[in-house]
C-alpha atoms as a PDB file:
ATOM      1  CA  UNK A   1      -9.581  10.743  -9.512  1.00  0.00           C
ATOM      2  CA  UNK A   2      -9.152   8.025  -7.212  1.00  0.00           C
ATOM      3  CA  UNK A   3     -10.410   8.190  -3.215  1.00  0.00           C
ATOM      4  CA  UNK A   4      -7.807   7.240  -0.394  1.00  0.00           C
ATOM      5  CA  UNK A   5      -8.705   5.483   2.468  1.00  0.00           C
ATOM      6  CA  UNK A   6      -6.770   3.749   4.878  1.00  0.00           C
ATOM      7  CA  UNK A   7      -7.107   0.633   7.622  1.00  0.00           C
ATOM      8  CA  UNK A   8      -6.174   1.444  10.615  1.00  0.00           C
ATOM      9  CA  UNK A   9      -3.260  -1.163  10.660  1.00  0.00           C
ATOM     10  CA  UNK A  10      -2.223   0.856   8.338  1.00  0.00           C
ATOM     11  CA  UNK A  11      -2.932   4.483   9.784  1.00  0.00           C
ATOM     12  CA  UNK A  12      -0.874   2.947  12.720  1.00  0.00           C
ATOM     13  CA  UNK A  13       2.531   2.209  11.699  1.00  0.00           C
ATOM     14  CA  UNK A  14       2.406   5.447   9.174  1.00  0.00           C
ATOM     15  CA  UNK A  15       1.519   8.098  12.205  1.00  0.00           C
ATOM     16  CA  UNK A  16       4.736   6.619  13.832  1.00  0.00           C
ATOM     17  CA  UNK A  17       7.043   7.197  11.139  1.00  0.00           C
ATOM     18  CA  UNK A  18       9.336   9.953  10.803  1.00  0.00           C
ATOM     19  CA  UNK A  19       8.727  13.311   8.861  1.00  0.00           C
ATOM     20  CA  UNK A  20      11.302  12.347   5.856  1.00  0.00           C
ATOM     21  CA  UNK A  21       9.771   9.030   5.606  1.00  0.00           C
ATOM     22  CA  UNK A  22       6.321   9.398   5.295  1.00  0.00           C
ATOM     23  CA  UNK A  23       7.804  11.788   2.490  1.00  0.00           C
ATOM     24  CA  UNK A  24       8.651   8.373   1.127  1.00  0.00           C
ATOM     25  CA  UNK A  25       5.349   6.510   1.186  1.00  0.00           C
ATOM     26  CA  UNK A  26       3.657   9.578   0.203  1.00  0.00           C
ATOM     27  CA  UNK A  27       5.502   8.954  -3.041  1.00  0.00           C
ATOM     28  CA  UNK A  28       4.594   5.437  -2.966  1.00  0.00           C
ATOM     29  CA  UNK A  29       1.066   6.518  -2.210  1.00  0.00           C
ATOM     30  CA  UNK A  30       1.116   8.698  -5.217  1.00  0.00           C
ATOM     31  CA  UNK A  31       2.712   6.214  -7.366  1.00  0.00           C
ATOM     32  CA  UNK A  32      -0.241   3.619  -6.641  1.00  0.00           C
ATOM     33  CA  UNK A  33      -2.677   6.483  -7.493  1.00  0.00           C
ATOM     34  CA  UNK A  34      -1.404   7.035 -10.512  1.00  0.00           C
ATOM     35  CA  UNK A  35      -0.924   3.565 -11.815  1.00  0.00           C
ATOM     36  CA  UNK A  36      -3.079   1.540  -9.533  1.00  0.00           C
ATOM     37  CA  UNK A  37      -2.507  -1.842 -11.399  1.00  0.00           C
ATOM     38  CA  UNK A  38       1.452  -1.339 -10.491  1.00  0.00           C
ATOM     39  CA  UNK A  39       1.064  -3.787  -7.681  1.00  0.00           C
ATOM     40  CA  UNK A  40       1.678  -7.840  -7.656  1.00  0.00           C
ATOM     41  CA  UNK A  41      -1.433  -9.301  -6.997  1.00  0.00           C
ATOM     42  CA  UNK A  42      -1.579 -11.668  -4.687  1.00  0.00           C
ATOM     43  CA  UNK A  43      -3.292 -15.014  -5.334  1.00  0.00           C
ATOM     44  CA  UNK A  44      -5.685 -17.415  -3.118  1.00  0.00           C
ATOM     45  CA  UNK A  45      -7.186 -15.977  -0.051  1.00  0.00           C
ATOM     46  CA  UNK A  46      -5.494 -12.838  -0.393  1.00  0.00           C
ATOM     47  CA  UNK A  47      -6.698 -12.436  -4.005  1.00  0.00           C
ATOM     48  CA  UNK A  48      -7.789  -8.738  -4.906  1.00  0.00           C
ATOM     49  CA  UNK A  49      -4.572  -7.371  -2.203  1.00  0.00           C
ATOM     50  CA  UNK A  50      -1.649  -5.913  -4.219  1.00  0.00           C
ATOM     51  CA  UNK A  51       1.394  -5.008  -2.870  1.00  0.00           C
ATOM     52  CA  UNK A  52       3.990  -2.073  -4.218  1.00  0.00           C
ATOM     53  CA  UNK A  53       7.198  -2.758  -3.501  1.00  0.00           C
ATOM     54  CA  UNK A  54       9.586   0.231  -2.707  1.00  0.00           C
ATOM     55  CA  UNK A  55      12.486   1.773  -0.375  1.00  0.00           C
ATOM     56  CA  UNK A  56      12.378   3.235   2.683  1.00  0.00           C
ATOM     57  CA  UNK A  57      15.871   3.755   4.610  1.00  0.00           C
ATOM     58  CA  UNK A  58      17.558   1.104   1.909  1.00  0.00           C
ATOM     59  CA  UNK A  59      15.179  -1.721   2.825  1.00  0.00           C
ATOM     60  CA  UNK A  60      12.507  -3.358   1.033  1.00  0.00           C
ATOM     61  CA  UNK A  61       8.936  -1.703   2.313  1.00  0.00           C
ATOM     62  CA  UNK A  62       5.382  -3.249   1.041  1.00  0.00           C
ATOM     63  CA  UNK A  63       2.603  -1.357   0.514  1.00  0.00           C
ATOM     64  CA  UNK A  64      -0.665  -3.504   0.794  1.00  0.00           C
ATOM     65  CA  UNK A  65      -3.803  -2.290  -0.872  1.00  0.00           C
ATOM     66  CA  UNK A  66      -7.104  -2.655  -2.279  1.00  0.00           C
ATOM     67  CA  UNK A  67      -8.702  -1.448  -5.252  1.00  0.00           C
ATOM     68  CA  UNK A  68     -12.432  -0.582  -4.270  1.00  0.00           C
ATOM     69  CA  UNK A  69     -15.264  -1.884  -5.590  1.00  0.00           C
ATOM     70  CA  UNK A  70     -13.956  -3.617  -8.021  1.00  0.00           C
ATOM     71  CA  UNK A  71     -10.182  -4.187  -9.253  1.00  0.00           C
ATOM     72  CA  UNK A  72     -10.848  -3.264 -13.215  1.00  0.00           C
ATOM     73  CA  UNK A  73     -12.904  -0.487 -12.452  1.00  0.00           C
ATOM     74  CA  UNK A  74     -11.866   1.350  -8.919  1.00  0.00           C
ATOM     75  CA  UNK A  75     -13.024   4.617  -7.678  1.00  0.00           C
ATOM     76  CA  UNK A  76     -11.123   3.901  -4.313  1.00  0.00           C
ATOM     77  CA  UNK A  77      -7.726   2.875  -3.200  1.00  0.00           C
ATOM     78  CA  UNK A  78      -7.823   1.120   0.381  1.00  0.00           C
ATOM     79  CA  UNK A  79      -4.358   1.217   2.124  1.00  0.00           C
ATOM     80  CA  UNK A  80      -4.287  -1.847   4.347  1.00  0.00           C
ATOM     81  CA  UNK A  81      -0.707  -2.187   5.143  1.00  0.00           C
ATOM     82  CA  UNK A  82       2.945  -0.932   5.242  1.00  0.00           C
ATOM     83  CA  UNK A  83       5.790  -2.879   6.766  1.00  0.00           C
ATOM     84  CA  UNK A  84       9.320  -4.443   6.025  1.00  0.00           C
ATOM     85  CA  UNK A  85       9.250  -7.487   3.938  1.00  0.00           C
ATOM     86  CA  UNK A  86      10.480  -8.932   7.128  1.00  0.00           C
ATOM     87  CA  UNK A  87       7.687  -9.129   9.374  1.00  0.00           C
ATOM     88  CA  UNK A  88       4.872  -7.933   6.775  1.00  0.00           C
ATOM     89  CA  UNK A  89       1.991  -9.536   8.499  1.00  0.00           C
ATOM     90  CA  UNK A  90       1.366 -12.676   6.298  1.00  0.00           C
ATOM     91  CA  UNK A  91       0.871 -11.121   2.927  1.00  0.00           C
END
């Protein structure tokens, strides 16, 4: 099994969301857990981040992560962010 931690940009923006939608990146949460290469890696500086893409209120949410220590052998997921494609930090 897989340890969860989180960043505290993350931890942020999810304690602000409402009841029914952290329902919704729960799922998304869970989904990483369970298939934690189901992410696009991202490439260059940002190599070793994937993001899950997914729906929250019928728009496109990213879920940033980390596989911990290494990405072909994890023992911990690290959220790091969660945002609208829109203004998704520059991921």
């Amino acid at each position: 099994m897989l340890a969860v931690s989180a960043a505290p940009s993350f931890s942020r923006v999810a304690k602000k969301l409402h009841a029914r939608d952290k329902k919704v990146l729960d799922e998304a949460v869970k989904a990483v857990l369970s298939n934690p290469q189901m992410g696009e890696e991202k490439k260059g500086d940002l190599a070793g981040v994937f993001v899950h893409k997914f729906k929250l209120n019928n728009q496109e949410t990213l879920l940033a992560y980390e596989l911990r220590p290494h990405k072909n052998a994890p023992t911990e997921v690290m959220l790091l962010a969660v945002g609208p494609h829109e203004n998704f930090m520059s991921l």
